[in-house]
Protein backbone atom coordinates (compact mmCIF):
# COMPACT_ATOMS: atom_id res chain seq x y z
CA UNK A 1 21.77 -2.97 0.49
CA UNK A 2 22.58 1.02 0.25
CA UNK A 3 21.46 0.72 -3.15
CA UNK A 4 18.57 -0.88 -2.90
CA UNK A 5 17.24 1.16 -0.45
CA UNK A 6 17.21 -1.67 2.11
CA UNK A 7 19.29 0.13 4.69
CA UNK A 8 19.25 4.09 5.56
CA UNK A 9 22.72 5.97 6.41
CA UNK A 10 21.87 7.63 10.19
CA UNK A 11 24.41 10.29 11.62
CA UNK A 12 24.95 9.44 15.71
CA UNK A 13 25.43 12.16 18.04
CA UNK A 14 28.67 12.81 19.23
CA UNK A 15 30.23 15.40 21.67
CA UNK A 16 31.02 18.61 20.34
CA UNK A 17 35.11 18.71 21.21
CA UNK A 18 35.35 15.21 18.71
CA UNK A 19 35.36 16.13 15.15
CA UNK A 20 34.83 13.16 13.92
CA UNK A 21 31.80 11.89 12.09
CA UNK A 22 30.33 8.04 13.20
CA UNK A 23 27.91 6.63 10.74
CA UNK A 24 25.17 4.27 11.65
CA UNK A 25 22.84 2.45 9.55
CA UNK A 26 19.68 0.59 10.29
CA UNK A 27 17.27 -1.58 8.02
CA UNK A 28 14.53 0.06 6.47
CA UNK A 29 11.70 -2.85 6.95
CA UNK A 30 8.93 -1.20 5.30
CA UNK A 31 10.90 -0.81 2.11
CA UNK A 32 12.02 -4.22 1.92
CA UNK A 33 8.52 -5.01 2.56
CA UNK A 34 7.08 -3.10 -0.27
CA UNK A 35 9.37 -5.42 -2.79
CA UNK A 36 6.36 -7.74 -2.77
CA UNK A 37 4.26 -5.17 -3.68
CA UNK A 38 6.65 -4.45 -7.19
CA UNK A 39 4.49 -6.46 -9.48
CA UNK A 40 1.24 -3.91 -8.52
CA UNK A 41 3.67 -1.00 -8.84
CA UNK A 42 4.06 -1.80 -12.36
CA UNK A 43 0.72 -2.62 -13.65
CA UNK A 44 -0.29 0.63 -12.04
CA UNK A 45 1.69 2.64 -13.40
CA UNK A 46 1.17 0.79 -17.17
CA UNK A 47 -2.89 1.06 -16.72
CA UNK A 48 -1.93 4.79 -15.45
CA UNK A 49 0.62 6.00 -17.76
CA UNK A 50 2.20 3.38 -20.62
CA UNK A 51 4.48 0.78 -21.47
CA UNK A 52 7.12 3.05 -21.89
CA UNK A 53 7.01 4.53 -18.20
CA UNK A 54 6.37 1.04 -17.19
CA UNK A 55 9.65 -0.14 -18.94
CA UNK A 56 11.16 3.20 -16.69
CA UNK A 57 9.91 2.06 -13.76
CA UNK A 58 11.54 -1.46 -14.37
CA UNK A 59 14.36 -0.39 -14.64
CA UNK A 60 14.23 1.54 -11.46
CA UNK A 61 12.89 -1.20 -9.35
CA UNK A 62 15.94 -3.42 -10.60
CA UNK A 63 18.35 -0.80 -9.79
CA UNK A 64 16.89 0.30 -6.61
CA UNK A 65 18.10 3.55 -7.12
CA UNK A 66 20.03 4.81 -10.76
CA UNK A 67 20.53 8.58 -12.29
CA UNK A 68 17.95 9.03 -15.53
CA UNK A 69 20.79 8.44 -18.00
CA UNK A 70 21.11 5.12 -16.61
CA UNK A 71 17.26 4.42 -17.12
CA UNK A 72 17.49 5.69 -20.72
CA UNK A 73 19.81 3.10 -21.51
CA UNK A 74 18.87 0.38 -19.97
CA UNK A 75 15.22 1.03 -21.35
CA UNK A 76 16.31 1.07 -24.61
CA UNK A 77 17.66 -2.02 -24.76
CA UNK A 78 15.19 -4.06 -23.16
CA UNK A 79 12.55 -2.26 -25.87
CA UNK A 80 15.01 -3.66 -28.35
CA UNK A 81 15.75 -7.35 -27.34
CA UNK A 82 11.73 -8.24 -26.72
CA UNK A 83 12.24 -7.36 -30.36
CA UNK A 84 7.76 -6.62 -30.15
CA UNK A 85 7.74 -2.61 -30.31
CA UNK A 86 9.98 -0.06 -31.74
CA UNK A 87 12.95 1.24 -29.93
CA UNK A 88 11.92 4.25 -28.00
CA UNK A 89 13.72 7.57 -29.12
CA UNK A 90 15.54 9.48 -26.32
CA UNK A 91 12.27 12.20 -26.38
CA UNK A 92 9.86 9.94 -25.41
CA UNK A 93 11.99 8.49 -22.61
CA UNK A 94 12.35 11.76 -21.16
CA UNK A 95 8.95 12.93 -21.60
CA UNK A 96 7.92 9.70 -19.74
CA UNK A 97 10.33 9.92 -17.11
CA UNK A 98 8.99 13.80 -16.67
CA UNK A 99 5.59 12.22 -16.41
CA UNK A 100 6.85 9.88 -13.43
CA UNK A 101 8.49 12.44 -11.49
CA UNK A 102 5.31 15.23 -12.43
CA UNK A 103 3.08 12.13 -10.84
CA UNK A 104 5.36 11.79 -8.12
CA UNK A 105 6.50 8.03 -8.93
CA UNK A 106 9.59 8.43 -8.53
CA UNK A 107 11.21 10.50 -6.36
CA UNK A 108 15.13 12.39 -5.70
CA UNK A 109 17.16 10.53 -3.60
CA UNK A 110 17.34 12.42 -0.32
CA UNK A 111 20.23 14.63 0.50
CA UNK A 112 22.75 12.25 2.33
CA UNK A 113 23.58 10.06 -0.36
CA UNK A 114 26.28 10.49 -2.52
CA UNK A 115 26.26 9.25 -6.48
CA UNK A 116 29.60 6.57 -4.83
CA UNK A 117 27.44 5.63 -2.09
CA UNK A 118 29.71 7.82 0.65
CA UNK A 119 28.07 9.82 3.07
CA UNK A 120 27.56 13.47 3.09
CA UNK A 121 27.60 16.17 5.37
CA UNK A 122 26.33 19.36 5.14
CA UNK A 123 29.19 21.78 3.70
CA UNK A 124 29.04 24.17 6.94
CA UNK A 125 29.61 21.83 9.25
CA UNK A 126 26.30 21.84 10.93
CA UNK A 127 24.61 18.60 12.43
CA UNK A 128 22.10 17.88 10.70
CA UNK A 129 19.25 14.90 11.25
CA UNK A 130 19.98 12.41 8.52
CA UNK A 131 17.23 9.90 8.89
CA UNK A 132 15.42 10.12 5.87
CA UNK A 133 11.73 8.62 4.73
CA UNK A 134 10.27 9.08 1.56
CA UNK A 135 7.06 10.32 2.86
CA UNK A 136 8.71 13.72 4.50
CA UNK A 137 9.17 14.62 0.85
CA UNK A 138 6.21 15.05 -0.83
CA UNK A 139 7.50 17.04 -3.85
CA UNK A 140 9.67 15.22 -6.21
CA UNK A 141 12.33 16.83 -7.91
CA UNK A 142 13.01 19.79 -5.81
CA UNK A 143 15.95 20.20 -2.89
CA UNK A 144 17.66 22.03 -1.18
CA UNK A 145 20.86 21.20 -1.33
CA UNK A 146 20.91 21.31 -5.14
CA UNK A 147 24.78 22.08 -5.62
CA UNK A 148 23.94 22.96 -9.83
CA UNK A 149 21.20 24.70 -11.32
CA UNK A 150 20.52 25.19 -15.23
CA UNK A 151 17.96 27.65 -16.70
CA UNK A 152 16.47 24.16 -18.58
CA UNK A 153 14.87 22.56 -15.77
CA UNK A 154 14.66 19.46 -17.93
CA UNK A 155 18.56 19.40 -17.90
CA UNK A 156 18.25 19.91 -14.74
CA UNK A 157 15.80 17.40 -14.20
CA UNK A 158 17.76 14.68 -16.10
CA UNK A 159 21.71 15.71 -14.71
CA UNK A 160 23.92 12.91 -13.61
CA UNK A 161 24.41 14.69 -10.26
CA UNK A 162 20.87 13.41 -9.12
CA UNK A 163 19.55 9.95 -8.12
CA UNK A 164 16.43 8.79 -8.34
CA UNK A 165 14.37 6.11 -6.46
CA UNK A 166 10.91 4.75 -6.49
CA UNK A 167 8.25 6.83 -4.20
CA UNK A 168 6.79 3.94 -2.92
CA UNK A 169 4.53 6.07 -0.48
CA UNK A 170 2.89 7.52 -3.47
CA UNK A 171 1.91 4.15 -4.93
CA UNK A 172 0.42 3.08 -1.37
CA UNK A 173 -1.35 6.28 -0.78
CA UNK A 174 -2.98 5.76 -4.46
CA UNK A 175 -3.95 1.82 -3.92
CA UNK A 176 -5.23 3.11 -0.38
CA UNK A 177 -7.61 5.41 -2.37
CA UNK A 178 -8.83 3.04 -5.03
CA UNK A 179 -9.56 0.86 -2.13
CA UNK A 180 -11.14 3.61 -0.40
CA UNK A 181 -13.55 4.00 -3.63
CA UNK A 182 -14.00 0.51 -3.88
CA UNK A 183 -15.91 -0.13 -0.12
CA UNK A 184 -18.17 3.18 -1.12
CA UNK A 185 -19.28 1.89 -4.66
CA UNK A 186 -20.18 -0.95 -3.11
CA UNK A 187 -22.11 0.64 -0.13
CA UNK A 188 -23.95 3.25 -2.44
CA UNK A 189 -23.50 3.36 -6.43
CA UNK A 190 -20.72 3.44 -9.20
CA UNK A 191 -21.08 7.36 -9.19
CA UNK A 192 -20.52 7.57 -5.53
CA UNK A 193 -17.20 5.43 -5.81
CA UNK A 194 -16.17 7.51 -9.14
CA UNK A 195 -16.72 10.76 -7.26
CA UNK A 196 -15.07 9.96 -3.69
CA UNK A 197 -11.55 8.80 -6.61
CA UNK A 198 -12.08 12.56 -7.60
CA UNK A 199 -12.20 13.90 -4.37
CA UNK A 200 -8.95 12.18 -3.32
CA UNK A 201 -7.39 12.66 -6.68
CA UNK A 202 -7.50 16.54 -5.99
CA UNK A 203 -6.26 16.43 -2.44
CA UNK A 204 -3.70 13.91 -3.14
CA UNK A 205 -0.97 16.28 -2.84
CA UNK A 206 -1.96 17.80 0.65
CA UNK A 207 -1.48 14.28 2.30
CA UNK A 208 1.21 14.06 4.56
CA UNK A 209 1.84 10.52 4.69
CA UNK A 210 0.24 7.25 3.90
CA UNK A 211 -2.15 6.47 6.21
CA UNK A 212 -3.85 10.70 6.95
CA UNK A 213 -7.16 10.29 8.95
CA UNK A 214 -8.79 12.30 6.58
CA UNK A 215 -8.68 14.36 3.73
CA UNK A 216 -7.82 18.40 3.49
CA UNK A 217 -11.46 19.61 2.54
CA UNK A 218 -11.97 20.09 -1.56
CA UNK A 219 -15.15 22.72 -2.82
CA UNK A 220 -18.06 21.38 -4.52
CA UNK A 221 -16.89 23.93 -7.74
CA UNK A 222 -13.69 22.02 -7.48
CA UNK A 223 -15.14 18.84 -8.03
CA UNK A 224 -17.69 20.18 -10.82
CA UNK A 225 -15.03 21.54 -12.98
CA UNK A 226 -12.64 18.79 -12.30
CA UNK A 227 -15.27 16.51 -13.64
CA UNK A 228 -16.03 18.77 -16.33
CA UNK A 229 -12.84 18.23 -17.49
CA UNK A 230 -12.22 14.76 -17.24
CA UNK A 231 -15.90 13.29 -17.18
CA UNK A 232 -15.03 9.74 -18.10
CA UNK A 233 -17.73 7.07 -18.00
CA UNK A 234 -20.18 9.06 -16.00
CA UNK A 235 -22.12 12.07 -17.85
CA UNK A 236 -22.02 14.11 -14.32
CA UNK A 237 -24.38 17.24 -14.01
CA UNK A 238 -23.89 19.54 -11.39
CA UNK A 239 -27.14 18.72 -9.75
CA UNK A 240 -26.11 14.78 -10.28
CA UNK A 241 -22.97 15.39 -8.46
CA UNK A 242 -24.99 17.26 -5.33
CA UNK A 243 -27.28 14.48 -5.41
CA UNK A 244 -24.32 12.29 -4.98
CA UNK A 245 -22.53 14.12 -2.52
CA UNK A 246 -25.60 14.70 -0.21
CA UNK A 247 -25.95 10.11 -0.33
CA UNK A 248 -22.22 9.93 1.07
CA UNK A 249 -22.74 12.74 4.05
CA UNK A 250 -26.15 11.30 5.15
CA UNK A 251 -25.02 7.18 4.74
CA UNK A 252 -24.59 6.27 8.54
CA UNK A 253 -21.12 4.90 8.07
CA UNK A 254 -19.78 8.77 7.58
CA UNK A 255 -18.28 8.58 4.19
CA UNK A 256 -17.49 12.18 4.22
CA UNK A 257 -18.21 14.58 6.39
CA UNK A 258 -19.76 18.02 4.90
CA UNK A 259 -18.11 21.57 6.07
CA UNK A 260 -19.53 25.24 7.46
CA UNK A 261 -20.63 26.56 3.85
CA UNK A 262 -19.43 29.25 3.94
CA UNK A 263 -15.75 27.80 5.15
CA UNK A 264 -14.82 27.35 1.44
CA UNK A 265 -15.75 30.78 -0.12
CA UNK A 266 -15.99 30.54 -3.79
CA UNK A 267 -15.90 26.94 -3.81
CA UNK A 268 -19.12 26.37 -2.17
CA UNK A 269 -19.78 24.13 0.31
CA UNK A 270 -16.74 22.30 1.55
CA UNK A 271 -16.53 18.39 1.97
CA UNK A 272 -13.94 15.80 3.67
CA UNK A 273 -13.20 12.29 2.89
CA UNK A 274 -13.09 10.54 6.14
CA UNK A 275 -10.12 7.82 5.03
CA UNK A 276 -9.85 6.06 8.13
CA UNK A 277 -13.57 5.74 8.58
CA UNK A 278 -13.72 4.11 5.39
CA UNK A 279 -10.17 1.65 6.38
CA UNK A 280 -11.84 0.17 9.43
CA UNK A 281 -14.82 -0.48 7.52
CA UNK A 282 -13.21 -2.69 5.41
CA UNK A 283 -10.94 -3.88 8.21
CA UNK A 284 -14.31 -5.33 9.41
CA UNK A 285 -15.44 -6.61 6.69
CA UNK A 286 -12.54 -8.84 5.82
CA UNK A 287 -11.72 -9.40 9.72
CA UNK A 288 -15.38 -10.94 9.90
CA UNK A 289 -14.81 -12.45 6.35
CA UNK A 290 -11.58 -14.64 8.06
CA UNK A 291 -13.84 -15.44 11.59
CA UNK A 292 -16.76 -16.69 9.18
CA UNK A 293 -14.35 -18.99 7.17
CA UNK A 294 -11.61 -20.26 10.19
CA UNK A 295 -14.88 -20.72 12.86
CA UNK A 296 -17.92 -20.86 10.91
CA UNK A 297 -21.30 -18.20 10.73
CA UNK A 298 -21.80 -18.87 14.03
CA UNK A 299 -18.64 -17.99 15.64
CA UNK A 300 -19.18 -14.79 13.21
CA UNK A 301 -22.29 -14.01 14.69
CA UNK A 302 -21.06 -14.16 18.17
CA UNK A 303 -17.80 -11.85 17.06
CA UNK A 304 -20.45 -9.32 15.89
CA UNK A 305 -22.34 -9.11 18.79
CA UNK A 306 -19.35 -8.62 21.43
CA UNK A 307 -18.54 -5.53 19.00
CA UNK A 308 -21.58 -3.97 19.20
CA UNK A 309 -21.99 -4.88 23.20
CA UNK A 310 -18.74 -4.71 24.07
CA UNK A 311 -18.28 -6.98 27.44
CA UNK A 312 -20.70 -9.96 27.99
CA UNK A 313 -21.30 -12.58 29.97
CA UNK A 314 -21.67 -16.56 28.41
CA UNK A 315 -25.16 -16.74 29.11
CA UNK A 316 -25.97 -13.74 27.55
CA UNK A 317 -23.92 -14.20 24.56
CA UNK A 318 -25.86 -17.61 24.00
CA UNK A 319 -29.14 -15.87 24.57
CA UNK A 320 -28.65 -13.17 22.29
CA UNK A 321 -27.24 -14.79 19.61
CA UNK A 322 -29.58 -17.75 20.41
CA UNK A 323 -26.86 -20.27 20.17
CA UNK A 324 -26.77 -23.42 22.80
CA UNK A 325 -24.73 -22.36 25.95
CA UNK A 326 -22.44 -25.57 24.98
CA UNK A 327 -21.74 -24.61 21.51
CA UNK A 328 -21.10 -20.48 23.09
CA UNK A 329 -18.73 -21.50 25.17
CA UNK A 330 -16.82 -23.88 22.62
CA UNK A 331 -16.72 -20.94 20.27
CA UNK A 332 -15.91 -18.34 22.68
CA UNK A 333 -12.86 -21.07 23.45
CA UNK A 334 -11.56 -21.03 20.22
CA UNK A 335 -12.05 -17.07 19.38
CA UNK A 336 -9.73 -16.93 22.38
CA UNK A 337 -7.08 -19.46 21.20
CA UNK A 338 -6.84 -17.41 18.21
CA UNK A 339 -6.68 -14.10 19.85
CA UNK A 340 -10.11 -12.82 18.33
CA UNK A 341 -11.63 -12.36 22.06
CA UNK A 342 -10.13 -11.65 25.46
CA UNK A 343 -11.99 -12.31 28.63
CA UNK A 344 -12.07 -10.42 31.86
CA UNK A 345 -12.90 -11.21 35.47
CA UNK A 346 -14.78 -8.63 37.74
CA UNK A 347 -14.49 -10.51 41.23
CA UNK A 348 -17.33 -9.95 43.90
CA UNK A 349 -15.02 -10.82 46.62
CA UNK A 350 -11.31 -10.56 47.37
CA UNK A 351 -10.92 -14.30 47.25
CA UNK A 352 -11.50 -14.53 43.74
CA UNK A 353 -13.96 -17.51 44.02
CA UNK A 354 -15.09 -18.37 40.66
CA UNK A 355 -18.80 -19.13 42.31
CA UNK A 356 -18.72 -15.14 43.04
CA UNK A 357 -16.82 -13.54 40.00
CA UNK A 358 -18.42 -12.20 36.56
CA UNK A 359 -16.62 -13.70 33.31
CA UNK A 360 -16.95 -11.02 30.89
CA UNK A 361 -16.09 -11.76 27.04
CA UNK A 362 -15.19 -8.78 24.69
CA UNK A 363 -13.26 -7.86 21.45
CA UNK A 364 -10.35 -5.42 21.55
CA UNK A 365 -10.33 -4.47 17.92
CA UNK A 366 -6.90 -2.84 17.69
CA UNK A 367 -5.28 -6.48 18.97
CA UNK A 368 -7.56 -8.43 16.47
CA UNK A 369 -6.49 -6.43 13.72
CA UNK A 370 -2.66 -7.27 15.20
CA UNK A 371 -2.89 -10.70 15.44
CA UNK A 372 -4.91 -10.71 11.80
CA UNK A 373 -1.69 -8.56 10.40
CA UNK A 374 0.52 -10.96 11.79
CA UNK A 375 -1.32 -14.15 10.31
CA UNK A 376 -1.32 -12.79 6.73
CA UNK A 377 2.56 -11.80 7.39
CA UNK A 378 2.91 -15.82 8.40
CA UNK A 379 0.61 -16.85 5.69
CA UNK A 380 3.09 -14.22 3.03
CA UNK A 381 6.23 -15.64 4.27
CA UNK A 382 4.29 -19.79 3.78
CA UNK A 383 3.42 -18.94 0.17
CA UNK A 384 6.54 -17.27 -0.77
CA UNK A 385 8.68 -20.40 0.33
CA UNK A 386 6.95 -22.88 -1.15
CA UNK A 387 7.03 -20.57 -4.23
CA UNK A 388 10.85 -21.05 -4.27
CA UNK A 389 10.82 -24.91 -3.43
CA UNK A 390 8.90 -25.40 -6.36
CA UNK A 391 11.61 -22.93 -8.51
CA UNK A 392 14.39 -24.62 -7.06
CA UNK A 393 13.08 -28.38 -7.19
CA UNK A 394 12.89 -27.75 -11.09
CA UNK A 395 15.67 -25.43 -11.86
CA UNK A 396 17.64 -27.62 -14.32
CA UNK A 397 14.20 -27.41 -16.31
CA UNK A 398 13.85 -24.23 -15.99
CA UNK A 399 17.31 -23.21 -16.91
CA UNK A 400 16.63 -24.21 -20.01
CA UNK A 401 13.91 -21.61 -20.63
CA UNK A 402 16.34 -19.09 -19.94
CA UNK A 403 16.03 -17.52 -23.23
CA UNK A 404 12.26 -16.51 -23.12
CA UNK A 405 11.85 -15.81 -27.05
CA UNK A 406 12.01 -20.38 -27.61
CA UNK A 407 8.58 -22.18 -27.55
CA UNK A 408 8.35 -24.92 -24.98
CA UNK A 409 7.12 -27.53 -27.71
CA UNK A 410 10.76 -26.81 -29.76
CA UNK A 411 12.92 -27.41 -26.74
CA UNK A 412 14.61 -30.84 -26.37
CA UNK A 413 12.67 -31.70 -23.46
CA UNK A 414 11.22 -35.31 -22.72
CA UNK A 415 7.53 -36.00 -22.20
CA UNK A 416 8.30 -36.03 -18.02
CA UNK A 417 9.99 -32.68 -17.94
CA UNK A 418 7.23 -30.69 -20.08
CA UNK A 419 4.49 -32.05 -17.35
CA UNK A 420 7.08 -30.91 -14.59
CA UNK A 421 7.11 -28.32 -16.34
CA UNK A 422 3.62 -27.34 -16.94
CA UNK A 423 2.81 -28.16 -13.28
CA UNK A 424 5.54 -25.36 -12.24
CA UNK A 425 3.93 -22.87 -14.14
CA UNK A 426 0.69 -23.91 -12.64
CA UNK A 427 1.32 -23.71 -9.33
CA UNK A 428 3.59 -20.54 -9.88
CA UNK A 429 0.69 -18.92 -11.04
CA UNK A 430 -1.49 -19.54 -8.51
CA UNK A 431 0.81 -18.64 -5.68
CA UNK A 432 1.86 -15.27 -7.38
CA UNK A 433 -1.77 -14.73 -7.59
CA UNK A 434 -2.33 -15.78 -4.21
CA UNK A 435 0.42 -13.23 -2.75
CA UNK A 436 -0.76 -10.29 -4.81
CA UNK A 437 -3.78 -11.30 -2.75
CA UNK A 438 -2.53 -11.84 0.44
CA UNK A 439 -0.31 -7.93 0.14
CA UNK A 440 -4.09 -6.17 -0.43
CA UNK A 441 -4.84 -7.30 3.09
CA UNK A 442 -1.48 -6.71 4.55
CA UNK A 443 -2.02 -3.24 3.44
CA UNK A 444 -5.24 -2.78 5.10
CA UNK A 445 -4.06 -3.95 8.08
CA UNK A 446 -0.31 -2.94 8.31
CA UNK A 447 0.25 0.01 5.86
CA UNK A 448 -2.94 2.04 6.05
């Protein structure tokens, strides 16, 4: 579990006359849940980077944690037995692994963990806090407890004193901002979206941790010569990319927010992405997305309306979303089954009498998006065990596909197992698909 980055090593506190060291460990839940988020780790980095720093990356994921030797190896041999490409020279696996750490995919083991998986203290004795996450290191590839140094920092880069494990935080604070760019090309244009990617692209490294509020503020010369330089699809001008910037400040869902001019000196006027803005906009989007399809348009239509009104009687619910009082209250029933709505009595009297108290309906949005984080986590854990019933009610079949280089139509297989067969792969598909699906929305509303 060490190894796989499932547990993390914690030093207790003991008194000062015992010399003795007591190690504690404790399970590191959000890296076991980022395991279902592996597959998207690797297509990222393949659309980002290449095969080869995919084929890295693979190898690092299967390890959990391995020195860059290791990876070298192990890379070179799986190039060889898919026996489709070339077998990588040594070079080109270190350039790629440079690339990795330079985009901060991968990241040093932190100091505390020892190459035979035994615990280290610090050399002067000192107590020292040994509860590491990967987001407190931001910088891969430096420390300070570096025991070796070499004037190559490639040697030192790839020594077999250092470990190396997947930055998971950097993959989930990149997804965050492609989502991010996603909700604002759909709210203004495709140059809008491009532009907010650039904006975040050049204060990636400032963030902090995964889920920052907003953005350290980036120049408007920043962003013109960063475009300048990488202009991709979009043939941006500099009076194109005012024109842009000038949509996202003055769009009433605040984007970004614009800074005092003259706060960024050279760099012209100064401007913000406002990340968590943009989260809880799609928050409600798919929150009213899952009301609309569990209760119908109605029920979305009253869920809308307690947002914007916050508490409200039945009868005014009805009248304002001009829906029979029968049907309100039914709907308001079943929003608070499901722990969409909570309801709240303001008594006239000390007795309580329900003839002289006010029944007031509202939505607390931080328990909605809870409960909705806790029914995607149910729906996650649903999907991924029927996944393995249907793996494990076929595996004599699918032992036989072991070796993935045979065709199906060669194998020795009668007419009932290649339907099994067929129908496994079908229905493997779709759920794979289905939980790639499902972990988008778990990040929105348990990551980010």
């Amino acid at each position: 579990m060490i190894s796989q980055n499932c547990v993390v090593p914690v030093q207790c506190e003991l008194p000062q006359h015992d010399a003795s060291h007591v190690v504690s460990y404790k399970i590191d839940v959000d890296q076991i849940l980022h395991r279902l988020r592996y597959p998207r780790f690797l297509l990222h980095t393949k659309e980002c980077m290449g095969p080869v720093h995919e084929s890295l990356l693979e190898g690092l994921l299967e390890r959990g944690r391995a020195r860059a030797s290791e990876l070298f190896e192990s890379s070179q041999i799986s190039q060889t037995a898919t026996a489709r490409k070339t077998k990588p020279k040594r070079n080109a696996l270190e350039d790629a692994f440079e690339d990795l750490v330079d985009g901060r995919f991968i990241e040093r083991v932190p100091f505390g963990w020892d190459v035979g998986d035994d615990f280290l203290l610090q050399e002067n004795g000192e107590d020292q806090d040994l509860e590491f996450h990967g987001n407190e290191r931001r910088t891969a590839g430096h420390s300070n407890q570096n025991k070796t140094s070499s004037s190559n920092p490639r040697d030192n880069l790839f020594g077999d004193e250092h470990l190396w494990r997947v930055n998971s935080d950097e993959f989930n604070r990149r997804f965050r901002h492609v989502a991010c760019a996603a909700l604002v090309r759909e709210k203004i244009d495709d140059a809008a979206g491009h532009l907010l990617l650039v904006m975040l692209e050049l204060t990636r490294a400032h963030e902090q941790s995964v889920n920052e509020e907003r953005s350290t503020p980036v120049g408007e010369r920043e962003i013109v010569i960063h475009v300048g330089r990488n202009p991709g699809v979009f043939k941006f001008t500099p009076e194109l990319i005012n024109t842009t910037l000038e949509k996202m400040v003055t769009d009433t869902s605040e984007l970004i927010s614009r800074i005092d001019d003259h706060a960024g000196g050279g760099n012209g006027t100064q401007y913000c992405v406002n990340m968590r803005r943009i989260i809880d906009l799609i928050r409600m989007k798919e929150i009213e997305a899952v009301v609309r399809e569990r209760f119908g348009g109605p029920a979305c239509r009253v869920f809308r309306l307690l947002i914007m009104k916050r508490n409200l009687e039945q009868k005014q619910i009805a009248e304002m979303a001009m829906i029979p009082v029968k049907d309100t209250r039914e709907l308001l029933y079943k929003l608070l089954k499901a722990e969409y709505v909570m309801i709240q009595e303001v008594a006239r009297t000390s007795d309580h009498a329900p003839s002289r108290t006010f029944y007031l309906w509202r939505v607390d949005l931080l328990r909605v998006v809870e409960q909705v984080g806790r029914e995607l986590y149910r729906a996650t854990s649903n999907l991924r065990a029927r996944l393995i019933h249907e793996l494990v009610a076929e595996r004599e079949t699918l032992s036989v596909l072991a070796d993935k280089t045979k065709d199906v139509t060669n194998l020795n297989l009668t007419e009932t197992q290649k339907q099994n067969l067929r129908r496994v792969k079908r229905s493997a598909t779709a759920l794979e698909s289905s939980l790639l699906r499902l972990d988008e929305l778990v990040c929105f509303f348990a990551v980010w």
